[in-house]
N, C-alpha and C. Protein backbone atom coordinates (compact mmCIF):
# COMPACT_ATOMS: atom_id res chain seq x y z
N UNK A 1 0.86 -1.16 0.00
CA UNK A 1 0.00 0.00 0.00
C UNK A 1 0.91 1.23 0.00
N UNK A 2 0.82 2.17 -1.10
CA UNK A 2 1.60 3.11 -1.19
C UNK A 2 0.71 4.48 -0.55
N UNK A 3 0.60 5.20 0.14
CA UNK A 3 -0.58 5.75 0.23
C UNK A 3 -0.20 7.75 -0.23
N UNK A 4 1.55 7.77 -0.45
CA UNK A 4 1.29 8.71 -1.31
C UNK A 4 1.40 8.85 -2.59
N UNK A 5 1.78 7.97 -2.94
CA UNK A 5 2.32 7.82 -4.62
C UNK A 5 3.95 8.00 -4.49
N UNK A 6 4.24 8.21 -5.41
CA UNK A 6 6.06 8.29 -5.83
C UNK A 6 6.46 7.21 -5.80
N UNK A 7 6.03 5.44 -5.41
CA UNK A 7 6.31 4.91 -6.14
C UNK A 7 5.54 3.65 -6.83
N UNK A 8 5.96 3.05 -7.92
CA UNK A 8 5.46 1.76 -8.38
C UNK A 8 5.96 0.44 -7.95
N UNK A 9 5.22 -0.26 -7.72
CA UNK A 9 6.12 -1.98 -7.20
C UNK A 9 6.50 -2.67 -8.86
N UNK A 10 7.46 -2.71 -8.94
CA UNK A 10 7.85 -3.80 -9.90
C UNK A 10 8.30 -5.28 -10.07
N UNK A 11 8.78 -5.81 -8.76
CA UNK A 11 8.84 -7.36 -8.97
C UNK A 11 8.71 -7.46 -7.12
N UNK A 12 8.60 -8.76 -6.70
CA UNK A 12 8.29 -9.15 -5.28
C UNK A 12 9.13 -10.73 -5.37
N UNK A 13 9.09 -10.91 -4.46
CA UNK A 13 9.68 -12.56 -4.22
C UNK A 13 9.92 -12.59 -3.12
N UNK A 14 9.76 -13.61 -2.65
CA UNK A 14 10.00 -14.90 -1.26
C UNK A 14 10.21 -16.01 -1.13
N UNK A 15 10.81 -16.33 -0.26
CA UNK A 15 11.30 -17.22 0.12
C UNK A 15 11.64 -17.80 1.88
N UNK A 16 11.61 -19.06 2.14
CA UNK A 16 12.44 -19.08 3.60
C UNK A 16 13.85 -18.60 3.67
N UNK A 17 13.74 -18.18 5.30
CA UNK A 17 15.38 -18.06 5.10
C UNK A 17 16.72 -19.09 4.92
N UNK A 18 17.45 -18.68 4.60
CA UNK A 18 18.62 -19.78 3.89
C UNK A 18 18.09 -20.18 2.67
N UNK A 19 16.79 -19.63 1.82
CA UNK A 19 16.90 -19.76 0.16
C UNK A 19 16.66 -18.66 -0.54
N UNK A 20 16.95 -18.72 -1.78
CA UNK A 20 16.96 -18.16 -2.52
C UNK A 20 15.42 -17.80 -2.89
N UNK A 21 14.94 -16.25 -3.13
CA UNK A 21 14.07 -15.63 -3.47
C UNK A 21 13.61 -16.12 -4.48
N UNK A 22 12.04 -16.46 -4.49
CA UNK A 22 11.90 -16.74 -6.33
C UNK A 22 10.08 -16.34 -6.22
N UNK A 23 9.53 -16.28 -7.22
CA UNK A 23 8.35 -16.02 -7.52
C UNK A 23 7.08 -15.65 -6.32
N UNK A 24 6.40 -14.85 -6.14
CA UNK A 24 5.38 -14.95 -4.92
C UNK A 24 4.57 -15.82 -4.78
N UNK A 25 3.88 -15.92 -5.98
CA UNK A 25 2.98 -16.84 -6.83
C UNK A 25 3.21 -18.40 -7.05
N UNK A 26 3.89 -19.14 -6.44
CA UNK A 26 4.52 -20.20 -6.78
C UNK A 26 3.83 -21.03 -5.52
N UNK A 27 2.86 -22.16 -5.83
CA UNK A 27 2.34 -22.90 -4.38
C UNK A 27 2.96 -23.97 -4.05
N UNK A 28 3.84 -24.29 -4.41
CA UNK A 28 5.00 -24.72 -3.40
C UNK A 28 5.98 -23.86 -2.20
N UNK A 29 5.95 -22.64 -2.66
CA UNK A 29 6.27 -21.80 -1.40
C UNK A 29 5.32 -22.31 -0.31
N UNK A 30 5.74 -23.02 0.45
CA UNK A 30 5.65 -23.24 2.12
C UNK A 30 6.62 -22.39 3.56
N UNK A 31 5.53 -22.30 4.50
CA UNK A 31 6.75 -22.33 5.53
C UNK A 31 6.28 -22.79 6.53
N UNK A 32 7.14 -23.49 7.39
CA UNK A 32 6.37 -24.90 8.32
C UNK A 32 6.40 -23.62 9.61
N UNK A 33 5.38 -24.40 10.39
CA UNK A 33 4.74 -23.28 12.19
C UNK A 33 6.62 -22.77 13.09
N UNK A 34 6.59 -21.70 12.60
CA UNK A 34 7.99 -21.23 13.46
C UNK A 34 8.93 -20.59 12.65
N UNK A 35 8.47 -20.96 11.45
CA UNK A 35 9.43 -21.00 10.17
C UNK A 35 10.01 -19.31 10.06
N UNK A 36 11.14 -18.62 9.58
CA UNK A 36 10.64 -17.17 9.07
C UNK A 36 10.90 -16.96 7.31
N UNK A 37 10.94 -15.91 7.16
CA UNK A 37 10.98 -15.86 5.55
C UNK A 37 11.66 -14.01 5.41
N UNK A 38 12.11 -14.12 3.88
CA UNK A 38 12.64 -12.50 3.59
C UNK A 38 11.44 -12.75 2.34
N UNK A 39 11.38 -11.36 2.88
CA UNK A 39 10.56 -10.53 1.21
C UNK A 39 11.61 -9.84 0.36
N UNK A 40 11.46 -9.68 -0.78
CA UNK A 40 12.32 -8.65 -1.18
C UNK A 40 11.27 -8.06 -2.92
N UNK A 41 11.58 -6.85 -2.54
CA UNK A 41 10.63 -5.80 -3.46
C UNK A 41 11.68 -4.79 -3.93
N UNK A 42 11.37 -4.74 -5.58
CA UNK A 42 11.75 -3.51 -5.93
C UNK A 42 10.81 -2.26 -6.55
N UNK A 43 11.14 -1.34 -6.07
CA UNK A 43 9.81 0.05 -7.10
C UNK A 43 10.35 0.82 -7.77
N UNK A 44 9.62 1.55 -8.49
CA UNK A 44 10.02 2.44 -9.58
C UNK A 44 9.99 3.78 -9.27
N UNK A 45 10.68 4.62 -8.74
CA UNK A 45 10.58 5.96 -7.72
C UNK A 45 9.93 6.52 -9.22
N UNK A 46 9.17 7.76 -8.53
CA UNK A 46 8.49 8.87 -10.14
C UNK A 46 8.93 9.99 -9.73
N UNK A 47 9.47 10.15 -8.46
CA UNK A 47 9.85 11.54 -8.32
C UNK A 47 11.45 11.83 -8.26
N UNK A 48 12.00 12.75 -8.43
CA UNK A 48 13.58 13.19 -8.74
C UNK A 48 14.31 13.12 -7.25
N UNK A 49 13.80 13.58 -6.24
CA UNK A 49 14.70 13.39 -5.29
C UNK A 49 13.58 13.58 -4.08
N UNK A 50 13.59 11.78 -3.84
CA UNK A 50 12.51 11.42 -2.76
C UNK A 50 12.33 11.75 -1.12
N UNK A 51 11.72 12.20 -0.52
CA UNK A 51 11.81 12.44 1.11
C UNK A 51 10.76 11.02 1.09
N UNK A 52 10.60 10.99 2.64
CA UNK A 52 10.17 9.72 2.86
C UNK A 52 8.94 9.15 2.04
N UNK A 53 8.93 8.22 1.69
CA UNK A 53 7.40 7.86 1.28
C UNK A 53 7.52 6.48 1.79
N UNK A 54 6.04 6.32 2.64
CA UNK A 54 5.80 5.20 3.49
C UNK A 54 5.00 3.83 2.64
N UNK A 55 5.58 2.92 2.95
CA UNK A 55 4.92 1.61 2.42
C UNK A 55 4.68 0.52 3.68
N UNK A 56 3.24 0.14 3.15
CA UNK A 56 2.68 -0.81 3.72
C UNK A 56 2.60 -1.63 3.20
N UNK A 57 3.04 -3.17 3.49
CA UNK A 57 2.90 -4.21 2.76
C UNK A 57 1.19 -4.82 3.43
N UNK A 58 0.53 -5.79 2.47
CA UNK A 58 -0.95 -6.46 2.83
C UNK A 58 -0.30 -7.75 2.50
N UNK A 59 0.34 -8.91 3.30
CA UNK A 59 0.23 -10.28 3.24
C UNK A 59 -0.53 -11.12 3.08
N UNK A 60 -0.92 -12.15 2.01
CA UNK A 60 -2.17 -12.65 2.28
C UNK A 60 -1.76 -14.16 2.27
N UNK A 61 -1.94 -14.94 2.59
CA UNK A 61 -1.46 -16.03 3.16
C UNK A 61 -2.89 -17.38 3.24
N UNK A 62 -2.23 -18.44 3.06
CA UNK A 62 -3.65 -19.23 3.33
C UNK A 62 -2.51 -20.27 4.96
N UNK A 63 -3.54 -20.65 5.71
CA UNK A 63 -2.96 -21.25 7.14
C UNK A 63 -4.73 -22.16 7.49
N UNK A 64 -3.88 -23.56 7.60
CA UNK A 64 -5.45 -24.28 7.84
C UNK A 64 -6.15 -24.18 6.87
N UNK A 65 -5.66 -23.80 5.69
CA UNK A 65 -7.33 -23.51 4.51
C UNK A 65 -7.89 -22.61 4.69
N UNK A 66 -7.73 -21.49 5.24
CA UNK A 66 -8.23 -20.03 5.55
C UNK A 66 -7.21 -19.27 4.82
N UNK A 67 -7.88 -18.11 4.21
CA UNK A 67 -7.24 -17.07 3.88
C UNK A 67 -6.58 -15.78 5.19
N UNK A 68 -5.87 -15.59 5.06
CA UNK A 68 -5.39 -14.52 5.86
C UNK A 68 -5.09 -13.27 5.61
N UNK A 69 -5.34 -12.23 5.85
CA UNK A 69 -4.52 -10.82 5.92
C UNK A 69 -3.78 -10.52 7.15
N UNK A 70 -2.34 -10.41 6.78
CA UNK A 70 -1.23 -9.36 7.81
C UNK A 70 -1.03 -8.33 7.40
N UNK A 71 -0.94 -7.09 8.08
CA UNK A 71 -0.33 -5.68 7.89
C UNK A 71 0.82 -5.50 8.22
N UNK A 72 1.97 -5.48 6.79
CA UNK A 72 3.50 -5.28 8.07
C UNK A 72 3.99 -3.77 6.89
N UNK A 73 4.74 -3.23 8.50
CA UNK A 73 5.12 -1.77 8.08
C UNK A 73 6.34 -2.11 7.25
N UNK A 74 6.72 -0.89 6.14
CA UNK A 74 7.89 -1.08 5.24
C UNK A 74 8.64 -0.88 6.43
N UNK A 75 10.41 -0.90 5.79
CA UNK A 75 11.69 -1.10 6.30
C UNK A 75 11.48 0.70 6.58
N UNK A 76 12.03 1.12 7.75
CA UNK A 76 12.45 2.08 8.42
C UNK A 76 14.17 2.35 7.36
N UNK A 77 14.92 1.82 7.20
CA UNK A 77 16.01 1.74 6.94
C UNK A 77 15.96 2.26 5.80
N UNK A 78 14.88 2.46 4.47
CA UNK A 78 14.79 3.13 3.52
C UNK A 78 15.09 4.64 3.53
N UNK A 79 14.44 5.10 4.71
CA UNK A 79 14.79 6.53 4.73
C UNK A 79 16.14 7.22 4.81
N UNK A 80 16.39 8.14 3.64
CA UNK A 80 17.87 8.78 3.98
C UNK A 80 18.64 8.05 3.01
N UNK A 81 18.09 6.98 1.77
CA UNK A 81 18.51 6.13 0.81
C UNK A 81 19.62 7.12 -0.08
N UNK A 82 20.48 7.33 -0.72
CA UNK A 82 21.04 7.96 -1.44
C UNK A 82 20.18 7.96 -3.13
N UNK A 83 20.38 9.23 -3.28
CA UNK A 83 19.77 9.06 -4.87
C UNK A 83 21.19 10.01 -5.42
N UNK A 84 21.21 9.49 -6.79
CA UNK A 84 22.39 10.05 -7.97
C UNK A 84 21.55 11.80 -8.22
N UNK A 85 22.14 12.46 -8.14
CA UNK A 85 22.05 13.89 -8.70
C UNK A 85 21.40 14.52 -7.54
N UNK A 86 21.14 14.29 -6.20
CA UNK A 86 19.91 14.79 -5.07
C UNK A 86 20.97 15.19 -3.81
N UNK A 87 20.93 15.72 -3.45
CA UNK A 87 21.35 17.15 -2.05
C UNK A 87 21.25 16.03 -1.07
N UNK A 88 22.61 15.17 -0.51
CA UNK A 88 22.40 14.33 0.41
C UNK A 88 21.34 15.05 1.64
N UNK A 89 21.12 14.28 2.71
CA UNK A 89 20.28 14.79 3.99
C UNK A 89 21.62 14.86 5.24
């Protein structure tokens, strides 16, 4: 959930940890009760030299044969990112 704009999502992938990232969409992605996992996302900035813009990820997950929604906040660590041609902070 981007909720101001500036940017586009362009690819996503997951995986458990200790593998390699591959497709979101893939239903063999499992992860057994305890398990953890990395996301990894890239976007398409639209603006020239970005101040913060906040992302919310929506997880949706099936557990037991139920669908699920999680809300997890983007990485804090984005902010203060370096951009080419932009007035460090």
């Amino acid at each position: 959930m981007l909720p101001l704009g500036g940017l586009t999502p362009v690819t996503r992938a997951w995986a458990p940890c200790g593998a390699l990232p591959g497709p979101s969409d893939v239903p063999e992605n499992t992860l057994t009760a305890g398990a953890s996992a990395w996301f990894t996302f890239t976007f398409r900035v639209h603006v020239r030299c970005p101040g913060p813009l906040p992302v919310q990820f929506r997880l949706t997950y099936e557990q037991a044969g139920r669908t699920r929604v999680l809300l997890l906040a983007g990485s804090p660590t984005w902010a203060g990112l370096p951009y080419a041609g932009c007035p460090s902070s």
